[in-house]
Protein backbone atom coordinates (compact mmCIF):
# COMPACT_ATOMS: atom_id res chain seq x y z
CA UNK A 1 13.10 147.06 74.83
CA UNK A 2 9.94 146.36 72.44
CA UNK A 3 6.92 145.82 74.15
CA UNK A 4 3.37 143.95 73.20
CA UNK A 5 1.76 147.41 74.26
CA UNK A 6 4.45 149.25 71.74
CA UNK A 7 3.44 147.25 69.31
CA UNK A 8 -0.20 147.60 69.62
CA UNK A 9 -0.34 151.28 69.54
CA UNK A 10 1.85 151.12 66.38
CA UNK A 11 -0.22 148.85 64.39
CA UNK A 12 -3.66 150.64 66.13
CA UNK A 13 -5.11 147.45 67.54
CA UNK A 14 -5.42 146.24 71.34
CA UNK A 15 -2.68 144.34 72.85
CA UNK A 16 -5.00 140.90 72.82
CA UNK A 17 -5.52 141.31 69.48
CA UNK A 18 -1.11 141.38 69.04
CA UNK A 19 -1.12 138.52 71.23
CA UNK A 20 -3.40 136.45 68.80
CA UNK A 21 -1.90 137.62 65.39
CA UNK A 22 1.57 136.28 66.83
CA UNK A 23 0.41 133.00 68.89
CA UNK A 24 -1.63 132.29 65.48
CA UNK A 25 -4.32 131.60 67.90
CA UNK A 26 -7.95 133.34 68.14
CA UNK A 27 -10.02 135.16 65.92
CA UNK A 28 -7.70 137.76 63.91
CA UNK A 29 -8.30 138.84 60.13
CA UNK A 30 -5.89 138.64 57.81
CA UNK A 31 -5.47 142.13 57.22
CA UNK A 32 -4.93 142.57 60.68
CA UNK A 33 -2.68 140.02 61.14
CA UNK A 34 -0.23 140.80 58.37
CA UNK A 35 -0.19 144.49 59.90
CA UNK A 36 0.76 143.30 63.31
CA UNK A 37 3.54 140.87 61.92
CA UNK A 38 4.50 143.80 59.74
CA UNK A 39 4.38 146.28 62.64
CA UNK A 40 6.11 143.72 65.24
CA UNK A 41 9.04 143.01 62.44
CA UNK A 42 9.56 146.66 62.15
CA UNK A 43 10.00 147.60 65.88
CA UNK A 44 11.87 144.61 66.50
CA UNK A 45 10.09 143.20 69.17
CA UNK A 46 10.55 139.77 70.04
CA UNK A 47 8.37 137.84 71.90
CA UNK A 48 9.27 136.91 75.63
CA UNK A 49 9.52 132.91 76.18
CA UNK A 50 8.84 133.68 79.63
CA UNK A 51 6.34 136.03 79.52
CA UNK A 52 4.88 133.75 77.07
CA UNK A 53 4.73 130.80 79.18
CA UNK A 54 3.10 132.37 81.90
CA UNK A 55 0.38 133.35 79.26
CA UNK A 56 -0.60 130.48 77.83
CA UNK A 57 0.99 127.72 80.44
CA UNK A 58 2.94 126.30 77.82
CA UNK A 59 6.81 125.99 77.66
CA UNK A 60 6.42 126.25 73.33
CA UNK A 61 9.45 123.89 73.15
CA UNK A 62 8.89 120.07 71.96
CA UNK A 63 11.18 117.54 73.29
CA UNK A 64 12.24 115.08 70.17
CA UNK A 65 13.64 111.78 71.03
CA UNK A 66 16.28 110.59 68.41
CA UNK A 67 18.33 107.22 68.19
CA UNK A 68 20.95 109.18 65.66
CA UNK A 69 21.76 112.39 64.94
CA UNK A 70 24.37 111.79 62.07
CA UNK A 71 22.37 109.58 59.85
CA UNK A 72 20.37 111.17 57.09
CA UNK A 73 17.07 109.72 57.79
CA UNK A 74 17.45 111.43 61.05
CA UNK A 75 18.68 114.86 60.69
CA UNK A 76 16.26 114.94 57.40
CA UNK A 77 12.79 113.99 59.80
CA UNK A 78 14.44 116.67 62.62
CA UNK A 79 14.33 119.24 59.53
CA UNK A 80 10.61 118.59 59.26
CA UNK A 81 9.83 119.05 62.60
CA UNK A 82 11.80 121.94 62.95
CA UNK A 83 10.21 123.93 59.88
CA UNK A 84 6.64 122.86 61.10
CA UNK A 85 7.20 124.18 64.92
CA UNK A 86 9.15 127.00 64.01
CA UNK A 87 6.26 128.28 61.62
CA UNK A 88 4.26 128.19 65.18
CA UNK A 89 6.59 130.03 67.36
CA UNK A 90 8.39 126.56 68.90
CA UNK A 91 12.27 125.25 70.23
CA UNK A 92 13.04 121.74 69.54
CA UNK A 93 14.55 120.09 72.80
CA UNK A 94 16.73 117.46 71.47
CA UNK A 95 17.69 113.93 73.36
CA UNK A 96 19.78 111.18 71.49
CA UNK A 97 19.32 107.78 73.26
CA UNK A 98 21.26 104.46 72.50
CA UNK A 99 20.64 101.03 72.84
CA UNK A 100 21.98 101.32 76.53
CA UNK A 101 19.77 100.58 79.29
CA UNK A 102 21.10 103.30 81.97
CA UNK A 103 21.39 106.25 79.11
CA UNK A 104 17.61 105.60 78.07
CA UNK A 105 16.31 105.04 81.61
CA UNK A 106 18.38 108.86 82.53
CA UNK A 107 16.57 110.04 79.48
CA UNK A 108 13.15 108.92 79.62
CA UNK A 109 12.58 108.74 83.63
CA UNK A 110 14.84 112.06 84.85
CA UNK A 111 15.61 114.34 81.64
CA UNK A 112 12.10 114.54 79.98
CA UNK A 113 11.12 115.62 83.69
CA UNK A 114 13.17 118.17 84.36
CA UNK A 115 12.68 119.89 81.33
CA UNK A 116 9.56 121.51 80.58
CA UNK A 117 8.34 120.69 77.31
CA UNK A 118 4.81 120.57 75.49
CA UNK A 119 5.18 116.97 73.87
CA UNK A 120 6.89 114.84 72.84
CA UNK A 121 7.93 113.15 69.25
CA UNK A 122 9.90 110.30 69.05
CA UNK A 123 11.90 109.03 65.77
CA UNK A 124 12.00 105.11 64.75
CA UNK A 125 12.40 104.20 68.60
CA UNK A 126 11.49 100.62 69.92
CA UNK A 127 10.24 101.58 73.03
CA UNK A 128 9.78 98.77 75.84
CA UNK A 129 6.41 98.88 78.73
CA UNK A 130 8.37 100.67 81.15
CA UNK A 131 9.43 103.70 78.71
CA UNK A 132 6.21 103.92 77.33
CA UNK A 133 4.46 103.91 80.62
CA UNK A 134 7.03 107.06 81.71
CA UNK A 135 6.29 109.09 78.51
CA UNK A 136 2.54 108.57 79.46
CA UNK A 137 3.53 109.61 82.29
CA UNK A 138 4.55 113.30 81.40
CA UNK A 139 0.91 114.15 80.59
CA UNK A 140 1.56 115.79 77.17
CA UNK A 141 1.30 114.33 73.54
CA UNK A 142 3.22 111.64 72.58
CA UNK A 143 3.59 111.38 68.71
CA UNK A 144 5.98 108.64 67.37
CA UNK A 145 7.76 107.64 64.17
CA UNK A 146 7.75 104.33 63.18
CA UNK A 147 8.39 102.20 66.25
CA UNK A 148 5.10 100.91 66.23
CA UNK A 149 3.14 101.01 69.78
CA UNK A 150 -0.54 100.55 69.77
CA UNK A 151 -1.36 103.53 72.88
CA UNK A 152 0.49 106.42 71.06
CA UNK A 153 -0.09 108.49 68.16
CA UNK A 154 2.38 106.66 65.53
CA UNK A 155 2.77 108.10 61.99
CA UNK A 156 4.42 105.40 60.19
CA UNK A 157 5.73 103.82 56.50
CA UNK A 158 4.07 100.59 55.26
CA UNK A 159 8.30 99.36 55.63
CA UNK A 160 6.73 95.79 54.82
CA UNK A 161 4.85 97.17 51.41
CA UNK A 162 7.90 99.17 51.02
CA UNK A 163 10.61 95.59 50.81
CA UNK A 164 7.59 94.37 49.10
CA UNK A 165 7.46 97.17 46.26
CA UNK A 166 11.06 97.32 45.91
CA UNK A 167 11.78 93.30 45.58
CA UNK A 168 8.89 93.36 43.15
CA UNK A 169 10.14 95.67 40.74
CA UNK A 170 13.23 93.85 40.37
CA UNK A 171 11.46 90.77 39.75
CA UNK A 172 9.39 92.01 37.14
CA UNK A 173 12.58 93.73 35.82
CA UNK A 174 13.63 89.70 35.66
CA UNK A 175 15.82 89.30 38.46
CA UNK A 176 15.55 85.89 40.12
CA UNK A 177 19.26 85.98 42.27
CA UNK A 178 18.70 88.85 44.27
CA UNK A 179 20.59 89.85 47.57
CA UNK A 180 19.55 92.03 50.60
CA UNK A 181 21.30 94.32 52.16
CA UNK A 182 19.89 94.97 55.62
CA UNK A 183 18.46 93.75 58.42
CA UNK A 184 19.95 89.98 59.79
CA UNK A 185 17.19 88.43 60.78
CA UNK A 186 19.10 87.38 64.41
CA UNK A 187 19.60 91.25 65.19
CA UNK A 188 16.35 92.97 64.66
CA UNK A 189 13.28 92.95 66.37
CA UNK A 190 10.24 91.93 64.43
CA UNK A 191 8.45 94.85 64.44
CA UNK A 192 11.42 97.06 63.68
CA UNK A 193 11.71 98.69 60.29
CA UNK A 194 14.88 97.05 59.34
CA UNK A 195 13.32 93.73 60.03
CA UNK A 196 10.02 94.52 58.21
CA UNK A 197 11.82 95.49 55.16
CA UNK A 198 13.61 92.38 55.10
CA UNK A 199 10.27 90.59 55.77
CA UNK A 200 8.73 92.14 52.44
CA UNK A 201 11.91 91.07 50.45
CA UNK A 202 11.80 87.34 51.56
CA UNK A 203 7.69 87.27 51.25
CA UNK A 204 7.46 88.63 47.88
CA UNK A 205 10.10 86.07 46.96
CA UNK A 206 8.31 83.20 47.84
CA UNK A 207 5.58 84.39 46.76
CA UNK A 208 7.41 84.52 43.20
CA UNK A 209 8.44 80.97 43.69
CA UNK A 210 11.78 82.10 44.16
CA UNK A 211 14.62 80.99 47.12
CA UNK A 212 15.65 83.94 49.17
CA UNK A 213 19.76 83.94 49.73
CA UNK A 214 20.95 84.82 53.07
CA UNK A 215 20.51 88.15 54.03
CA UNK A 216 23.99 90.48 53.99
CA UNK A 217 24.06 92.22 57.52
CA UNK A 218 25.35 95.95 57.41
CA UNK A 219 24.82 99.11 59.61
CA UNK A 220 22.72 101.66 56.97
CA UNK A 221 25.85 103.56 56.48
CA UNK A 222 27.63 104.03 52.95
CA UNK A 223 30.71 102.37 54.74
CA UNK A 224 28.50 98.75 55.76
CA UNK A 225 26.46 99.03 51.96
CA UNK A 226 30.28 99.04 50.54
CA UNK A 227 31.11 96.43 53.15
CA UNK A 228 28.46 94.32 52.18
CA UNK A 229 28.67 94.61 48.80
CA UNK A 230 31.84 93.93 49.04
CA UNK A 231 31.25 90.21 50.09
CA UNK A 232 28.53 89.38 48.09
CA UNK A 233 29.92 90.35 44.54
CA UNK A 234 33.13 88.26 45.85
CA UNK A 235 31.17 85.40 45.70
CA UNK A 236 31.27 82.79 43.11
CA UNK A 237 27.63 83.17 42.51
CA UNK A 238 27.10 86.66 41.92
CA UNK A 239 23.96 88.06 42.32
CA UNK A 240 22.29 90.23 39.17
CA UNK A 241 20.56 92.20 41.85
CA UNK A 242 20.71 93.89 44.92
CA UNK A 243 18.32 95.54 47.32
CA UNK A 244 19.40 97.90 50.20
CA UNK A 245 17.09 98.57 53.26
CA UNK A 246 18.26 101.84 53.16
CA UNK A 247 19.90 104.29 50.28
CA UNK A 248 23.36 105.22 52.13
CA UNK A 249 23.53 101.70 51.97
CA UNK A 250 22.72 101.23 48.36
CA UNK A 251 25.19 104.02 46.96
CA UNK A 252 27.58 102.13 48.89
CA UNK A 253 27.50 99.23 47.14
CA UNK A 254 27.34 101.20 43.60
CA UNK A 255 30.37 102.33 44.44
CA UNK A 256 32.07 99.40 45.43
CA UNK A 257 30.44 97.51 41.77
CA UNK A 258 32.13 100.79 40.18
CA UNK A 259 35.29 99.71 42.03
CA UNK A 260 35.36 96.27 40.77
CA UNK A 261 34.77 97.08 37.17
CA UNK A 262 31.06 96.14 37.12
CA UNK A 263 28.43 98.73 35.47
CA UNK A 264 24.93 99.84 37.30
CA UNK A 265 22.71 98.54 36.10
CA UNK A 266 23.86 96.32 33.53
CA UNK A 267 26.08 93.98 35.15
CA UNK A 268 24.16 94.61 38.45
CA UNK A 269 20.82 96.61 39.50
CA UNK A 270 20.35 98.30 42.71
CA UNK A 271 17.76 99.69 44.27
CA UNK A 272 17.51 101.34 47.95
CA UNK A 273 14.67 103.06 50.22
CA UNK A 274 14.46 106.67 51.38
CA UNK A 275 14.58 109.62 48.69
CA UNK A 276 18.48 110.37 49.98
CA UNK A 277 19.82 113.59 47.73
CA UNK A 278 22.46 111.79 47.15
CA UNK A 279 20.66 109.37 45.27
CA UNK A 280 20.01 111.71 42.09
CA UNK A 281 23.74 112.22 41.59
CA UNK A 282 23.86 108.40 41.58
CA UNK A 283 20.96 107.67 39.70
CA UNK A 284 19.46 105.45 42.22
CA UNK A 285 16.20 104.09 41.87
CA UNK A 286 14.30 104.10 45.66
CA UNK A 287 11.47 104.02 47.21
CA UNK A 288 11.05 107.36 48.83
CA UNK A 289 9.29 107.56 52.23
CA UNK A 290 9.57 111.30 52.23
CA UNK A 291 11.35 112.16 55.46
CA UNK A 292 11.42 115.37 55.32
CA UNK A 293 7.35 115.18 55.08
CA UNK A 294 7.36 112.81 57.88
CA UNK A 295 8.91 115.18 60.47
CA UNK A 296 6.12 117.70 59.51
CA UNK A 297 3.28 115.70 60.05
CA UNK A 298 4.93 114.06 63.37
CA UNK A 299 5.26 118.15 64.58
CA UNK A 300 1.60 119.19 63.46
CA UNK A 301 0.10 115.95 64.97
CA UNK A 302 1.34 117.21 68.42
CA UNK A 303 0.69 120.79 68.22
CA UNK A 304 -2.90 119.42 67.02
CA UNK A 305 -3.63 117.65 69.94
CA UNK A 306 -2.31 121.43 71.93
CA UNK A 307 -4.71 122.40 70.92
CA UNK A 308 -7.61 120.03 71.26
CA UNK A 309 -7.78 117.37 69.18
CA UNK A 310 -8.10 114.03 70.19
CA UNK A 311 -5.14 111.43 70.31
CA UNK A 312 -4.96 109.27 67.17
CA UNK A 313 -3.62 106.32 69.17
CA UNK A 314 -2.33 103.08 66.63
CA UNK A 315 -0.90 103.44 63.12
CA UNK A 316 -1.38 106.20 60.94
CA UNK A 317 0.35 105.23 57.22
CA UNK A 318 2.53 107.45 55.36
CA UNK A 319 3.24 108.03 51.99
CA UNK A 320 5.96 106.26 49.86
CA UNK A 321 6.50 106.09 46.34
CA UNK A 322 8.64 104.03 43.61
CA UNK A 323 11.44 106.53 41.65
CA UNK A 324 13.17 104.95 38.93
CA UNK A 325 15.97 106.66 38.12
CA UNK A 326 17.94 104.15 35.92
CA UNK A 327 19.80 102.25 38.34
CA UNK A 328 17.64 98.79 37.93
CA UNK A 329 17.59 96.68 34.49
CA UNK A 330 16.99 93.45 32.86
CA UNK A 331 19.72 91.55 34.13
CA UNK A 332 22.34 90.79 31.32
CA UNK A 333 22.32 87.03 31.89
């Protein structure tokens, strides 16, 4: 097999000075380093996890914490933090927790133990004292997603600016019966970003002067938008307007308007949250919270604080933007 020392008499430099070009760590030029990569790539050498551990006393593997792993927002942020740690030489270590008690005490008291990881990212989990204490615990950075907690590192949407933009456009599009899909307020947590999306809907109403109608539960799938949807436009009082807390919901309930011989948008407007792909094909307007660009910055926040820098414990706010791609109008009466 390729050695370090194979590869440094190849490219004519010293083996510490291989050893920096691939860690990306240390004083190398650029010249250098492109001839060591070059070199390295041409021998084939690969560098040893183990021996690479022993070096630096790190494991290069991240363990990410994940409610879902077949939901877009999910598997979209993972994406992120893959590209961003692979670009520095790191494995993802992957744990998918539910709402039950005795899978997320196995996961965050005995699993994130036994494995040796460098830190830690966690995506849109509510995390109580006693699992926050235990990540603390672990002595490595802790970056979250969402799931706001005031003694880690969180990198987070504005979800209560983001209801709020996306109820306000339909208002000033002239909507005044307007229907949520999302959160019900009995189900969610406050804080959560379900309920704070739901929050910025029913504020910005009443801020409008307007009445909010009840909320229509679903899950965030494409299946519970249709659902929803589904009940509401069955209604005698059918809404001109809906707003999903998520996008797989929203396309869910264009199809099921499609289905029941109403057009988007001028029979009905819909808007969702999240920059899905999907949504050009449907020509949903969102409010995209760039997920993709979320898992990134989650993945350089904790190999930033690797290497020195200082925990940014509280919020720090993400970008989000309005795209209107046709799916909202004046409504037709």
């Amino acid at each position: 097999m390729v050695g370090i020392d194979d590869v440094a008499r190849a490219a004519g430099v010293s083996t510490a000075t291989v050893s920096r070009a691939l860690s990306g760590r240390g004083p190398v030029s650029t010249t250098t380093r492109d001839r060591v990569l070059a070199t390295a790539d041409r021998l084939g050498y690969v560098v040893s996890a183990a021996a690479s551990s022993l070096a630096t006393g790190r494991a290069r593997a991240v363990g990410v914490v994940v409610p879902f792993l077949d939901r877009w927002f999910f598997s979209t942020v993972l994406a992120g933090i893959s590209d961003a740690l692979v670009r520095q030489g790191y494995d993802i270590t992957l744990y998918s927790v539910s709402a039950e008690p005795a899978e997320r005490r196995r996961v965050f008291d005995d699993h994130l133990r036994r494995r040796r990881i460098d830190a830690v990212i966690t995506i849109a989990i509510e995390l109580d004292a006693e699992e926050s204490a235990s990540l603390r615990g672990l002595g490595v950075p802790i970056v979250a997603i969402a799931g706001p907690n005031p003694l880690l590192t969180t990198l987070t949407v504005d979800d209560l600016a983001v209801g709020r933009l996306a109820t306000a456009h339909l208002i000033e599009r002239g909507h005044r019966n307007i229907v949520h899909i999302g959160a019900d307020a009995s189900s969610n947590a406050g804080s959560s970003v379900p309920a704070l999306r739901r929050r910025g809907f029913e504020e910005t109403l009443a801020a409008a002067g307007l009445s909010a109608r009840a909320v229509e539960p679903a899950d965030f799938t494409i299946e519970g938008g249709s659902a929803a949807a589904a009940r509401v436009l069955a209604g005698d009082d059918r809404p001109t307007a809906l707003f999903a807390a998520s996008d797989e919901m929203a396309i869910g309930a264009i199809l099921t308007a499609r289905e029941r011989g109403l057009r988007v948008p001028e029979d009905l407007s819909v808007i969702g949250i999240d920059g899905h792909e999907l949504g050009r094909w449907f020509g949903l307007t969102t409010v995209d919270q760039f997920a993709r660009g979320q898992g990134e910055r989650a993945a350089e926040a904790a190999l930033a604080e690797l290497d020195g820098a200082t925990p940014a414990h509280g919020r720090g706010t993400l970008p989000f933007e309005l795209v209107d791609r046709g799916s909202t109008a004046p409504p037709a009466f």
